[in-house]
N, C-alpha and C. Protein backbone atom coordinates (compact mmCIF):
# COMPACT_ATOMS: atom_id res chain seq x y z
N UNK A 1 61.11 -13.45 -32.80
CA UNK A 1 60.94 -12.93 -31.47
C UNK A 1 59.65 -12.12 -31.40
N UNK A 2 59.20 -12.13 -30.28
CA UNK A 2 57.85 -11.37 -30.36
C UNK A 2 57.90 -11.28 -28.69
N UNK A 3 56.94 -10.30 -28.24
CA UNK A 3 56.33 -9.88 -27.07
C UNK A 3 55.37 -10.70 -26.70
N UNK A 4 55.47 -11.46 -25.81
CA UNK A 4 54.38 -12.34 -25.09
C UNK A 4 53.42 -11.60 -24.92
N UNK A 5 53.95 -10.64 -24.02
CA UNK A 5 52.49 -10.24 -23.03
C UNK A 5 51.70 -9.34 -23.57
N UNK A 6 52.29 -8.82 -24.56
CA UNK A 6 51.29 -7.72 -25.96
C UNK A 6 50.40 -8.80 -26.10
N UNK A 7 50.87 -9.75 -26.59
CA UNK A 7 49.73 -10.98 -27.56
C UNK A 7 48.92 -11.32 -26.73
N UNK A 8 49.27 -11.34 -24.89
CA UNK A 8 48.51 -12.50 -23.93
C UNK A 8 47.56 -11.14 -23.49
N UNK A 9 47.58 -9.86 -23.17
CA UNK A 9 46.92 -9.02 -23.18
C UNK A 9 45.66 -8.62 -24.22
N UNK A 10 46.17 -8.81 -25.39
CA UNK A 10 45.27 -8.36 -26.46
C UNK A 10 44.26 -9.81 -26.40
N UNK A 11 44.73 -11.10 -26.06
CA UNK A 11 43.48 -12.12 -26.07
C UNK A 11 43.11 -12.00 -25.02
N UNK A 12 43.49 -11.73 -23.64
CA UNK A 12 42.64 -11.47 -22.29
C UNK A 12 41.92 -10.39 -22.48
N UNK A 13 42.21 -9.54 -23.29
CA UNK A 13 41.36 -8.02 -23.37
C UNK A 13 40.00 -8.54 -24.20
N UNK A 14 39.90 -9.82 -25.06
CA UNK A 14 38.92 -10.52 -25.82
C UNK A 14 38.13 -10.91 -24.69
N UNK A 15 38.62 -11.82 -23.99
CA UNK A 15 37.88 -13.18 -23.05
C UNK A 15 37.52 -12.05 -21.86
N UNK A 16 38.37 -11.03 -21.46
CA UNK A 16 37.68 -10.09 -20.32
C UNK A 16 36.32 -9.18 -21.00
N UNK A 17 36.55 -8.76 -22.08
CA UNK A 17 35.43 -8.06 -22.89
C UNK A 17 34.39 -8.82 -22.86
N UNK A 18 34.18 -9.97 -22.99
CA UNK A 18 33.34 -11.07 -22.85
C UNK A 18 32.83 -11.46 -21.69
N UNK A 19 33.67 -11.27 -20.35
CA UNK A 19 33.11 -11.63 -19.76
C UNK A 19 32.52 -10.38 -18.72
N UNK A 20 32.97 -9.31 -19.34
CA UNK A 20 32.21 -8.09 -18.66
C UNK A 20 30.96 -7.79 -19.16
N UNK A 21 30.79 -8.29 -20.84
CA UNK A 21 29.76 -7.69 -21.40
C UNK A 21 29.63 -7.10 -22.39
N UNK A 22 31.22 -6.31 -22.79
CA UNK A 22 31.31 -4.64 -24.13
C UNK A 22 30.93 -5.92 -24.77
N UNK A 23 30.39 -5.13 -25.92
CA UNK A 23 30.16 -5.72 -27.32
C UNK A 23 31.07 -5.09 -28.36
N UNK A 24 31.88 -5.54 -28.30
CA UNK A 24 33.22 -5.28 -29.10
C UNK A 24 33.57 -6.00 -30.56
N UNK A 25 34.26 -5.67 -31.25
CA UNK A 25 34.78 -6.41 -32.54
C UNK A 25 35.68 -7.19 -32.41
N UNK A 26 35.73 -8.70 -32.16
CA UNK A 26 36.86 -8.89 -31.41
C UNK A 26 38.17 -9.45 -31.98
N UNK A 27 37.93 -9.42 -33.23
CA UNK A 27 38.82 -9.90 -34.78
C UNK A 27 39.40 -7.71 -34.97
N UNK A 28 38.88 -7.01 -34.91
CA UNK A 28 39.45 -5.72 -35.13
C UNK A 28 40.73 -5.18 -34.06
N UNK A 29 41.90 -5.30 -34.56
CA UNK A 29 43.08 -4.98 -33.55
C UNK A 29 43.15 -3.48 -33.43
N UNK A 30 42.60 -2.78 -34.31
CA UNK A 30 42.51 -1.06 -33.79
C UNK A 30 41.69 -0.90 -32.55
N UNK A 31 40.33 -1.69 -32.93
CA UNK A 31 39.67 -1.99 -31.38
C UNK A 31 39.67 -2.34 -30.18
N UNK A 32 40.67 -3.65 -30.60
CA UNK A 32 41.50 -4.48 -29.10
C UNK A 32 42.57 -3.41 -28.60
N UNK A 33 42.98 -2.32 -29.49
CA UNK A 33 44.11 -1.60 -28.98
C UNK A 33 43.23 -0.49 -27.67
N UNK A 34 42.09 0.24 -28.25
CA UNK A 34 41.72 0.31 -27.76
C UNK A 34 41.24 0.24 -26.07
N UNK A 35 40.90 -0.85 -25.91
CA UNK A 35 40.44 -1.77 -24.65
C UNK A 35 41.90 -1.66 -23.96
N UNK A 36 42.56 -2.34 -24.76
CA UNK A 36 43.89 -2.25 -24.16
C UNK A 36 44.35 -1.26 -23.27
N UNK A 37 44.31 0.13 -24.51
CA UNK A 37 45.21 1.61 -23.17
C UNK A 37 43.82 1.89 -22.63
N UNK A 38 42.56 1.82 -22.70
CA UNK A 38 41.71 1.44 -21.74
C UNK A 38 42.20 0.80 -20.04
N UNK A 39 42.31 -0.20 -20.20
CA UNK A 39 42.82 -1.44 -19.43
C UNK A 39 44.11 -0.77 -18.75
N UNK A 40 45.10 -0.26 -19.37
CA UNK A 40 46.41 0.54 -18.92
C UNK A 40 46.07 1.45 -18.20
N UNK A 41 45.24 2.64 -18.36
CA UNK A 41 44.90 3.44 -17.99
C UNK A 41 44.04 3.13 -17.00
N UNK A 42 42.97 2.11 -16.80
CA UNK A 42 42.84 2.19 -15.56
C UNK A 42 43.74 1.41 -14.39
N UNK A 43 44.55 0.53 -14.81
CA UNK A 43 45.68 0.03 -14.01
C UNK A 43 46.62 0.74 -13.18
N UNK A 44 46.93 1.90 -13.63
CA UNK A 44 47.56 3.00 -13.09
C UNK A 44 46.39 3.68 -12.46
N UNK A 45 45.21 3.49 -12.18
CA UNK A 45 43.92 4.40 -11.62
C UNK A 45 44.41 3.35 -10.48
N UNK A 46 44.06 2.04 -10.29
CA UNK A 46 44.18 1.48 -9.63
C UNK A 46 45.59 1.23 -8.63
N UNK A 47 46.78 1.12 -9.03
CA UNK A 47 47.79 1.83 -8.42
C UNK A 47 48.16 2.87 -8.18
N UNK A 48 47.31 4.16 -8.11
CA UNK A 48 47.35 5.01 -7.67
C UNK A 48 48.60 5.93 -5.98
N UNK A 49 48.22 5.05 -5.55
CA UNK A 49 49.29 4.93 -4.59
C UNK A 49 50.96 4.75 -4.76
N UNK A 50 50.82 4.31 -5.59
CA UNK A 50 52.38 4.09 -6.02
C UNK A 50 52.58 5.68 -7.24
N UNK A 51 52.10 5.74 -7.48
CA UNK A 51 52.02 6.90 -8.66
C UNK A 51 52.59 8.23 -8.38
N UNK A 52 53.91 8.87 -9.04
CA UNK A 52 54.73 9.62 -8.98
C UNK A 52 53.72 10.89 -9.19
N UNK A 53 52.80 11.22 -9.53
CA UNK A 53 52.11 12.34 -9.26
C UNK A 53 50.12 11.89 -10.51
N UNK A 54 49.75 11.57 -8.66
CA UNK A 54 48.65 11.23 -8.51
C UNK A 54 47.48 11.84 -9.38
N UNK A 55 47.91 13.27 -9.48
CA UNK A 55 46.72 13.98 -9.79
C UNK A 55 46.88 13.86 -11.17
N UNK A 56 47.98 13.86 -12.32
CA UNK A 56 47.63 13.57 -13.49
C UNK A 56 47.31 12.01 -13.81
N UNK A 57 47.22 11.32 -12.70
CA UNK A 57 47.06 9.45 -13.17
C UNK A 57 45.52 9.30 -13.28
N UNK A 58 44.85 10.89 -11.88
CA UNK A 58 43.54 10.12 -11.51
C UNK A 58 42.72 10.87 -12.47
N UNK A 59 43.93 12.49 -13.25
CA UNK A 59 42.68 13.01 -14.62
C UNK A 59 42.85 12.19 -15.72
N UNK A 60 43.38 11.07 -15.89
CA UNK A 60 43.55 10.38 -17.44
C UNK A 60 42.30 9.69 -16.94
N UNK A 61 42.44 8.76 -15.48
CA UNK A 61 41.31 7.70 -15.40
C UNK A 61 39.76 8.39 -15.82
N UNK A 62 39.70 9.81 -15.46
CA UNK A 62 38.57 10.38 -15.25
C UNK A 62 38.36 10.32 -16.82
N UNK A 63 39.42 10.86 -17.60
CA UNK A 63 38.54 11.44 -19.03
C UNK A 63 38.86 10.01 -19.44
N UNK A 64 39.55 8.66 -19.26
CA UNK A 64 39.25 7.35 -19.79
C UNK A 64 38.26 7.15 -19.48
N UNK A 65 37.43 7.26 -17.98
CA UNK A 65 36.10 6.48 -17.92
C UNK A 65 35.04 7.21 -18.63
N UNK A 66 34.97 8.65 -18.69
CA UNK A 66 34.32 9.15 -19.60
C UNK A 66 34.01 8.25 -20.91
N UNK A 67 34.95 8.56 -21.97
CA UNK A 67 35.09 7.40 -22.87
C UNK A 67 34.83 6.48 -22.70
N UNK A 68 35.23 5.43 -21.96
CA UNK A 68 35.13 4.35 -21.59
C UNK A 68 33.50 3.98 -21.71
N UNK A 69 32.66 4.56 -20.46
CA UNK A 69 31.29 4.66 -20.47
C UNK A 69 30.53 4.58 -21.83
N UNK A 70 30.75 6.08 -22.67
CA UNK A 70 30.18 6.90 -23.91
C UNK A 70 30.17 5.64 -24.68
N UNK A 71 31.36 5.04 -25.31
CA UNK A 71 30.96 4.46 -26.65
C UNK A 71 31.58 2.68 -26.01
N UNK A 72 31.26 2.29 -25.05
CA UNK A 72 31.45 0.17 -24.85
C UNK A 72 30.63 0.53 -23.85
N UNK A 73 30.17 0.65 -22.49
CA UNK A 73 29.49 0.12 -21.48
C UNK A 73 27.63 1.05 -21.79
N UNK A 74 27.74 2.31 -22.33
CA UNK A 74 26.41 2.38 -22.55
C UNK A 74 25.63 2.06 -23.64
N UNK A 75 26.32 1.14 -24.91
CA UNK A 75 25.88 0.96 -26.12
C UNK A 75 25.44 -0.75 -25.49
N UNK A 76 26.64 -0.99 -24.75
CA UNK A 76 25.80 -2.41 -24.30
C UNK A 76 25.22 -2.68 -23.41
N UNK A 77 24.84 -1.58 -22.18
CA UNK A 77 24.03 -1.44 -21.24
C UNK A 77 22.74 -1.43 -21.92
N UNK A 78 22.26 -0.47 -23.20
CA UNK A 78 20.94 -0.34 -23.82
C UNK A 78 20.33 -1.82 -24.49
N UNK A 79 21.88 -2.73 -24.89
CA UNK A 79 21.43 -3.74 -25.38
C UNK A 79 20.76 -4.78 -24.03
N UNK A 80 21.31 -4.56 -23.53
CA UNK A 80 21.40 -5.67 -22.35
C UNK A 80 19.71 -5.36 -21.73
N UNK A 81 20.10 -3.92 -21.58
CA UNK A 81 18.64 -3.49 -20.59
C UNK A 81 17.18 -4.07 -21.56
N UNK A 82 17.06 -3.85 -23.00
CA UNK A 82 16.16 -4.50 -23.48
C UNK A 82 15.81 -5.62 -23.49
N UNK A 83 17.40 -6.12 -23.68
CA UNK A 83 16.50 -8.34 -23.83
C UNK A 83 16.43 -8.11 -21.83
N UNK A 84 16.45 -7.67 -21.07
CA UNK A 84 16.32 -7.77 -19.60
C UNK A 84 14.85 -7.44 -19.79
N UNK A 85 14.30 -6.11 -20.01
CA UNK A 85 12.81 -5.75 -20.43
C UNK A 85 12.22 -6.77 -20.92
N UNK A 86 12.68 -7.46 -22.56
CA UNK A 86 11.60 -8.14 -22.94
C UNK A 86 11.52 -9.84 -21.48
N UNK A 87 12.68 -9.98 -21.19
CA UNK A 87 12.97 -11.05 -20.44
C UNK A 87 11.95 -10.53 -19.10
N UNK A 88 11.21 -9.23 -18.48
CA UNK A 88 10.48 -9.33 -17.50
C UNK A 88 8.64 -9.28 -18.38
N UNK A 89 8.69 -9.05 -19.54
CA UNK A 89 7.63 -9.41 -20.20
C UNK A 89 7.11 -10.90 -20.72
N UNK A 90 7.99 -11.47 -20.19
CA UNK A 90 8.34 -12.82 -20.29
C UNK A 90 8.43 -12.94 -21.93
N UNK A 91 8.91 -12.48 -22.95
CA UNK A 91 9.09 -12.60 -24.18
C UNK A 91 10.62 -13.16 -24.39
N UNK A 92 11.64 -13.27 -24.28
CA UNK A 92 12.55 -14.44 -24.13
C UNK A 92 12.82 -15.20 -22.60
N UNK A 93 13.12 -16.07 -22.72
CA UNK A 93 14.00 -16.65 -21.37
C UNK A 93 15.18 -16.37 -20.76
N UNK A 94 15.77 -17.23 -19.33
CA UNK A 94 16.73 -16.77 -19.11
C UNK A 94 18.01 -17.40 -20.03
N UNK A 95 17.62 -18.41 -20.46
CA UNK A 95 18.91 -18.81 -21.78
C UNK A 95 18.88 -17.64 -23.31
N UNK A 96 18.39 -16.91 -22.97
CA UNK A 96 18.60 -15.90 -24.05
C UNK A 96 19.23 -14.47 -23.57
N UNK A 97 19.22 -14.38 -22.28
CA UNK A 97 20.33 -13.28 -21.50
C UNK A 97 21.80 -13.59 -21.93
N UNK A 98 22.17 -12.15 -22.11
CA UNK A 98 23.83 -12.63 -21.85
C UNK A 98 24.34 -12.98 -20.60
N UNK A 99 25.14 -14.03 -20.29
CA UNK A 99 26.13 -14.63 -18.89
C UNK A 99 27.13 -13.36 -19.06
N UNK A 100 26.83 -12.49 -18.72
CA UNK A 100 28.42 -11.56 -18.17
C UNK A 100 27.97 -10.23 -16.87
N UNK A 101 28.95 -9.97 -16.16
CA UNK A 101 28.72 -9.10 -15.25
C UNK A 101 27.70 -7.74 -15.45
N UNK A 102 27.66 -7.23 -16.69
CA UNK A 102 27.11 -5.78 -17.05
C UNK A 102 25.45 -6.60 -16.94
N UNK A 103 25.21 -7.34 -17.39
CA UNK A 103 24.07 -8.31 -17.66
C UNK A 103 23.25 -8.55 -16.07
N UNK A 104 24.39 -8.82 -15.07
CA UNK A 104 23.85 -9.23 -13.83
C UNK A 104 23.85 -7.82 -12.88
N UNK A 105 24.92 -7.19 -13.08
CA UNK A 105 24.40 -5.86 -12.42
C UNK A 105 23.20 -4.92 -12.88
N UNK A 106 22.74 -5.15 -13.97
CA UNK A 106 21.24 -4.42 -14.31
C UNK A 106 20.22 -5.50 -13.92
N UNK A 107 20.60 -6.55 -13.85
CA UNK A 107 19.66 -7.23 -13.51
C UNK A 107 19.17 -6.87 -12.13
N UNK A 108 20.20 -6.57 -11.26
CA UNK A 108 20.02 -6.98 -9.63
C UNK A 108 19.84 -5.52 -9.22
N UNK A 109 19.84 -4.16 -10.19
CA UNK A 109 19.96 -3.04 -9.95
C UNK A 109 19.09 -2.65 -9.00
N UNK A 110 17.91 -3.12 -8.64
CA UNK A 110 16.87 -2.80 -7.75
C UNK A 110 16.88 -3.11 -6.23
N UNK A 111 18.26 -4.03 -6.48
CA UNK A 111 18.35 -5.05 -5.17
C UNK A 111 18.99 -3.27 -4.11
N UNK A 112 18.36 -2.88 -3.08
CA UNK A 112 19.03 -2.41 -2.50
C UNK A 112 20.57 -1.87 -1.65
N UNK A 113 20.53 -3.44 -1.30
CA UNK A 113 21.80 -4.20 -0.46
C UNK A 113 23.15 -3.91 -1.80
N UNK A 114 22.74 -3.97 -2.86
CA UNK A 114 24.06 -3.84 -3.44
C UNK A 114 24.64 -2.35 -4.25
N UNK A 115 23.89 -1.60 -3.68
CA UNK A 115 24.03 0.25 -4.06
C UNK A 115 24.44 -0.10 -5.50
N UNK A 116 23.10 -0.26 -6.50
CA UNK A 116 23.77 -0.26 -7.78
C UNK A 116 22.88 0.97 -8.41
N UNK A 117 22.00 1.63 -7.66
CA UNK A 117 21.21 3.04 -8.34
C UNK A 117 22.05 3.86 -9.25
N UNK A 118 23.70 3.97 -8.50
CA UNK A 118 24.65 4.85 -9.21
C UNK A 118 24.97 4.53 -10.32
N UNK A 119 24.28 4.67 -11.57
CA UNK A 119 25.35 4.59 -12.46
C UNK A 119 26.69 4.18 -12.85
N UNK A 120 27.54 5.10 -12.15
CA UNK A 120 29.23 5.32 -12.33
C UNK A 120 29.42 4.02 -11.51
N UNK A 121 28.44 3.89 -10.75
CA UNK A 121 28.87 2.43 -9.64
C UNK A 121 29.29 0.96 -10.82
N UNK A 122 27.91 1.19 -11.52
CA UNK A 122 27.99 0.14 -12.74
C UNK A 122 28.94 0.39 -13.15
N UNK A 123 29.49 1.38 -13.93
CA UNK A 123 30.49 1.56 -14.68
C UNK A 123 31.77 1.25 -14.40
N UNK A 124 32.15 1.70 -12.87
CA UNK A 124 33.60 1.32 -12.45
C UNK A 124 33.48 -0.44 -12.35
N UNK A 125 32.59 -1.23 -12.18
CA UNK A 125 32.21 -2.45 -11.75
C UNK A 125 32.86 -2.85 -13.42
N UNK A 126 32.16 -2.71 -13.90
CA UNK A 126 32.75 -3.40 -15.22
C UNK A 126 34.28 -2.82 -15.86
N UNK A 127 34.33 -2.01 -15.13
CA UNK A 127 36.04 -1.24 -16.00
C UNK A 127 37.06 -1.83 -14.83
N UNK A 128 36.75 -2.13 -13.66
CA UNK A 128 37.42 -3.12 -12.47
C UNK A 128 37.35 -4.06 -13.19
N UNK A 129 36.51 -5.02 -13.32
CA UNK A 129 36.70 -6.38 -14.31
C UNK A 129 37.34 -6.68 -15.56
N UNK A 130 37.27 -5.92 -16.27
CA UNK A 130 37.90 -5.51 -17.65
C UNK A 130 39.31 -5.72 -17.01
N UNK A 131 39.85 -4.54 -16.58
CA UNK A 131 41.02 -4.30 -15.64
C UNK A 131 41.77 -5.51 -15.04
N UNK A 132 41.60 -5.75 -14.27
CA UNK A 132 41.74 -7.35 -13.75
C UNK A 132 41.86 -8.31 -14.45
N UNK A 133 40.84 -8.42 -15.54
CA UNK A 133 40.65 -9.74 -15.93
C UNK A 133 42.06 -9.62 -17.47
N UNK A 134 42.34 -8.63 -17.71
CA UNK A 134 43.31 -8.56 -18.56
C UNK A 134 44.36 -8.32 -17.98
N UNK A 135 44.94 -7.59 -17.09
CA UNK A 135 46.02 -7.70 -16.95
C UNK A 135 46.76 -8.64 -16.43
N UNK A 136 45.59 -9.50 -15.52
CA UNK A 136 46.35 -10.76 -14.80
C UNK A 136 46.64 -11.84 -15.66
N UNK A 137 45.77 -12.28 -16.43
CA UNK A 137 45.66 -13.04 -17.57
C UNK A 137 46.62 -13.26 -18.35
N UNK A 138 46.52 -11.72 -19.08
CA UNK A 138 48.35 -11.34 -19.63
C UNK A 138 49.28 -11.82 -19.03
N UNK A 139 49.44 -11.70 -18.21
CA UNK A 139 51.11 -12.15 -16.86
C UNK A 139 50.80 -13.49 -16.68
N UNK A 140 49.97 -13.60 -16.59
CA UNK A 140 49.83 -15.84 -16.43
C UNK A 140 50.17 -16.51 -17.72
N UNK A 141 49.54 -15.80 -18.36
CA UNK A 141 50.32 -16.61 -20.18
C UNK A 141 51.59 -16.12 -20.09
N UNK A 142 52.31 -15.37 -20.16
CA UNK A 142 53.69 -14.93 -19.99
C UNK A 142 54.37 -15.84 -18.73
N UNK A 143 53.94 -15.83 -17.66
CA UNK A 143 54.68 -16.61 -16.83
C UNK A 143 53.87 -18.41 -16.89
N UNK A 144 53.26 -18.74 -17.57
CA UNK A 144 52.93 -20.22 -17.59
C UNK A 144 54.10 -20.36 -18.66
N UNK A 145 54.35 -19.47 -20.02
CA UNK A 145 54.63 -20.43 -21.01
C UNK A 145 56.47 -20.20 -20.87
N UNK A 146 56.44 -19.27 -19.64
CA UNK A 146 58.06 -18.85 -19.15
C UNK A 146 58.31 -20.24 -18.23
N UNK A 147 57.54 -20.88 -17.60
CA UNK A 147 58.00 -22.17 -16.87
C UNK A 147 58.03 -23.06 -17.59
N UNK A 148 57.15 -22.89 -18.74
CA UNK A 148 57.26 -24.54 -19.72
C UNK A 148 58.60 -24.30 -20.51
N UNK A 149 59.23 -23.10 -20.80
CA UNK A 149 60.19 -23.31 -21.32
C UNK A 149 61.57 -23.68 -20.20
N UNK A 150 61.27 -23.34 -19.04
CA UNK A 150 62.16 -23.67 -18.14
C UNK A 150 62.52 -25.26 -17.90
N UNK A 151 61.06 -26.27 -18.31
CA UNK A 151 61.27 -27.50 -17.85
C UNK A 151 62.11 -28.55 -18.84
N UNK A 152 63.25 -27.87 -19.11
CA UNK A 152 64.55 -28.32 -20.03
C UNK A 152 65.12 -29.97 -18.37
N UNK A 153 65.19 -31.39 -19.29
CA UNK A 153 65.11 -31.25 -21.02
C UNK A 153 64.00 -31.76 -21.28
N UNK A 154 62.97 -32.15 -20.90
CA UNK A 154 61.55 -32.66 -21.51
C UNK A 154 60.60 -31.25 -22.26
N UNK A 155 61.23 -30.31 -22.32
CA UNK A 155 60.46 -29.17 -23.12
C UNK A 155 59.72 -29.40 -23.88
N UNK A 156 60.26 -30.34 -25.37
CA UNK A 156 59.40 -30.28 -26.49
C UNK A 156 58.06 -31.03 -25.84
N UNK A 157 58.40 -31.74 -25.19
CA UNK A 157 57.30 -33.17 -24.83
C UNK A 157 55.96 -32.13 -23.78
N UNK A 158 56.75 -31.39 -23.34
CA UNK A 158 55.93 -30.76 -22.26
C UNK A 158 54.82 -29.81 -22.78
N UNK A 159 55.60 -29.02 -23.94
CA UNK A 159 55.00 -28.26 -24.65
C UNK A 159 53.97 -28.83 -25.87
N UNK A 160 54.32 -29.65 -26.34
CA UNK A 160 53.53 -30.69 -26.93
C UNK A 160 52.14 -31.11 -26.41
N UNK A 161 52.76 -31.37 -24.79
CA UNK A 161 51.32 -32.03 -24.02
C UNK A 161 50.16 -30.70 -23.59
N UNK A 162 50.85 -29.72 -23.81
CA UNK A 162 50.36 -28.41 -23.11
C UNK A 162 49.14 -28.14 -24.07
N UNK A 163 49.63 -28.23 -25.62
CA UNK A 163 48.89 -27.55 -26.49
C UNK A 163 47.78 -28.54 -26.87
N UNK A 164 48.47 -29.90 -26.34
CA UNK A 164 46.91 -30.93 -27.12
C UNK A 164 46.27 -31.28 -25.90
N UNK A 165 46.74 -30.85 -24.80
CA UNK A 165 45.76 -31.81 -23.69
C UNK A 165 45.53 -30.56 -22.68
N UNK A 166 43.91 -30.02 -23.13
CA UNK A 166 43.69 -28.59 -22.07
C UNK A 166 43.88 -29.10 -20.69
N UNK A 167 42.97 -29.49 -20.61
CA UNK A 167 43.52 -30.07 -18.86
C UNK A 167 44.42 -30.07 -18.14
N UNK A 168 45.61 -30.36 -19.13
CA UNK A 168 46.89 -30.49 -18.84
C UNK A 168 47.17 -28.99 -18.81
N UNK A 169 46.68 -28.25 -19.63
CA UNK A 169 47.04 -26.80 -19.64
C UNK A 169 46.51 -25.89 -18.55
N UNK A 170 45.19 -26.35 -18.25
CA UNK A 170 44.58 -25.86 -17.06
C UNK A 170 45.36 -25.76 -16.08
N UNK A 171 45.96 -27.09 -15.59
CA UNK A 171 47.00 -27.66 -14.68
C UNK A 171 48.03 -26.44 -14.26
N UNK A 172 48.91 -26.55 -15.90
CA UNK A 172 49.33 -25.45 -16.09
C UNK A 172 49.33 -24.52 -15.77
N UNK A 173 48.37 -23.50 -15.91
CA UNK A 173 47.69 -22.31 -15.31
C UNK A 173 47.77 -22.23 -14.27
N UNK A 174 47.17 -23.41 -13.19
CA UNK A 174 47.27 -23.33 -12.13
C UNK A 174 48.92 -23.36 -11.41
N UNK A 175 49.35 -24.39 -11.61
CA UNK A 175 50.71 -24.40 -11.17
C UNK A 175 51.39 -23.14 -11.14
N UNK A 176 50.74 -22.58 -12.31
CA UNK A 176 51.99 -21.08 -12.65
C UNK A 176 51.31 -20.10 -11.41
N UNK A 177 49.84 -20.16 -11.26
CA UNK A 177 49.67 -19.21 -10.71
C UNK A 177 50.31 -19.51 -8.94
N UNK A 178 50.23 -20.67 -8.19
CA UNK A 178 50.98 -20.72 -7.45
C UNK A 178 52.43 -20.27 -7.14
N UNK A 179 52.99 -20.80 -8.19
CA UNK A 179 54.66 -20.59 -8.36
C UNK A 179 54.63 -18.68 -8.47
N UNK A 180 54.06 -18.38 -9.36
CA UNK A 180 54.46 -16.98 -9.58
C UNK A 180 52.66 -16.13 -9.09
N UNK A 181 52.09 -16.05 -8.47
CA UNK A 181 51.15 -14.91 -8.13
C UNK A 181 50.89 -13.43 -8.80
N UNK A 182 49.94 -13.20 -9.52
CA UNK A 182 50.14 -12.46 -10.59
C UNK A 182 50.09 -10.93 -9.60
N UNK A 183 49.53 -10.95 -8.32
CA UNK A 183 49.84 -9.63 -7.33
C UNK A 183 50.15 -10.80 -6.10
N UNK A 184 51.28 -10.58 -5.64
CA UNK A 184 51.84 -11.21 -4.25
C UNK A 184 52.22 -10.35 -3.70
N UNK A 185 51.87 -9.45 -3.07
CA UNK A 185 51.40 -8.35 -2.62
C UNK A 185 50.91 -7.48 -3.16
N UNK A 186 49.60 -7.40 -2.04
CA UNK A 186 48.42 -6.08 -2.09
C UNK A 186 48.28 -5.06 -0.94
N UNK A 187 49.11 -4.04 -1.13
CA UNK A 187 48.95 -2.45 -0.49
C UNK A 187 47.32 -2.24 -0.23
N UNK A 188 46.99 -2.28 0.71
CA UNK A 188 45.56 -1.62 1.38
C UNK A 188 46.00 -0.97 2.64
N UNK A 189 45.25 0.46 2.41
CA UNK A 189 45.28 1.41 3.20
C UNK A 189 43.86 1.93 3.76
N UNK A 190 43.48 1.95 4.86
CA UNK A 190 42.60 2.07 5.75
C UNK A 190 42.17 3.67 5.92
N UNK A 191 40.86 4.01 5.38
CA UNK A 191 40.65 5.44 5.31
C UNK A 191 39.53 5.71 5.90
């Protein structure tokens, strides 16, 4: 027996790290733990509203993003901002940039229209993505591989086809996310 969504969290906390940008260890599970109550902690920033007493949810987020910032988004902001430098000296190309969000918000930082002067702006931008991209992730592997066990009696066959034919797994993914919606309802309040 084991915990799905520990396991489907700790690999979305990989593939979201990746696609935000941290430069992380991504074989080190003290590290992924990390990211993780990272990721927790701002989840409860983000449900805030629901939160039995607001003001200690929104000082954890504060001294998490602290952290958060200090040692993953400004160690790879400095990386990023250089190959961006040598990339306007024309000394690498654009196939030598990293593809992830931290990458494109320094890139576009000058662009007016998208208020990225702030700092903390960057910062919540990538700890929103992080955020998101792991916790939903988590709950889709938990509820995809909760319907494949439901599709009794072709299970083994189903599960079989799941693991050798991505496509089929993609499918998967998708189906689940229809059937089950990882937020099917979203609270927005008008301020």
């Amino acid at each position: 027996e084991i915990d799905l969504y520990a396991i489907g969290e700790v690999l979305a906390s990989v593939l979201a790290s990746r696609r935000v940008g941290l430069d992380i260890r991504e074989r080190d599970l003290d590290e992924l733990a990390v990211i993780v109550d990272f990721v927790d902690v701002f989840s409860q920033g983000a449900a805030i509203l629901d939160a039995k007493d607001p003001e200690t949810v929104r000082a954890r987020v504060y001294v998490a993003y602290e952290r958060f910032e200090r040692d993953y988004v400004r160690p790879a902001w400095a990386r990023r901002q250089a190959l961006l430098d040598e990339h306007r000296q024309g000394k690498i190309g654009d196939e030598d940039l990293p593809h992830d969000i931290l990458t494109a918000l320094l890139r576009h930082r000058a662009d007016p229209s998208l208020a990225l002067a702030d700092d903390r702006r960057i910062v919540r931008e990538v700890a929103t993505y992080l955020q998101g991209g792991t916790h939903t992730s988590g709950q889709v592997l938990v509820n995809a591989v909760d319907l494949l066990f439901e599709a009794l009696p072709d299970q083994p066959a189903i599960l079989d086809r799941a693991a050798a034919d991505l496509l089929f797994a993609q499918r998967v993914v998708h189906e689940t996310l229809r059937l089950r919606p990882t937020t099917p309802k979203i609270r927005r309040r008008t301020v």
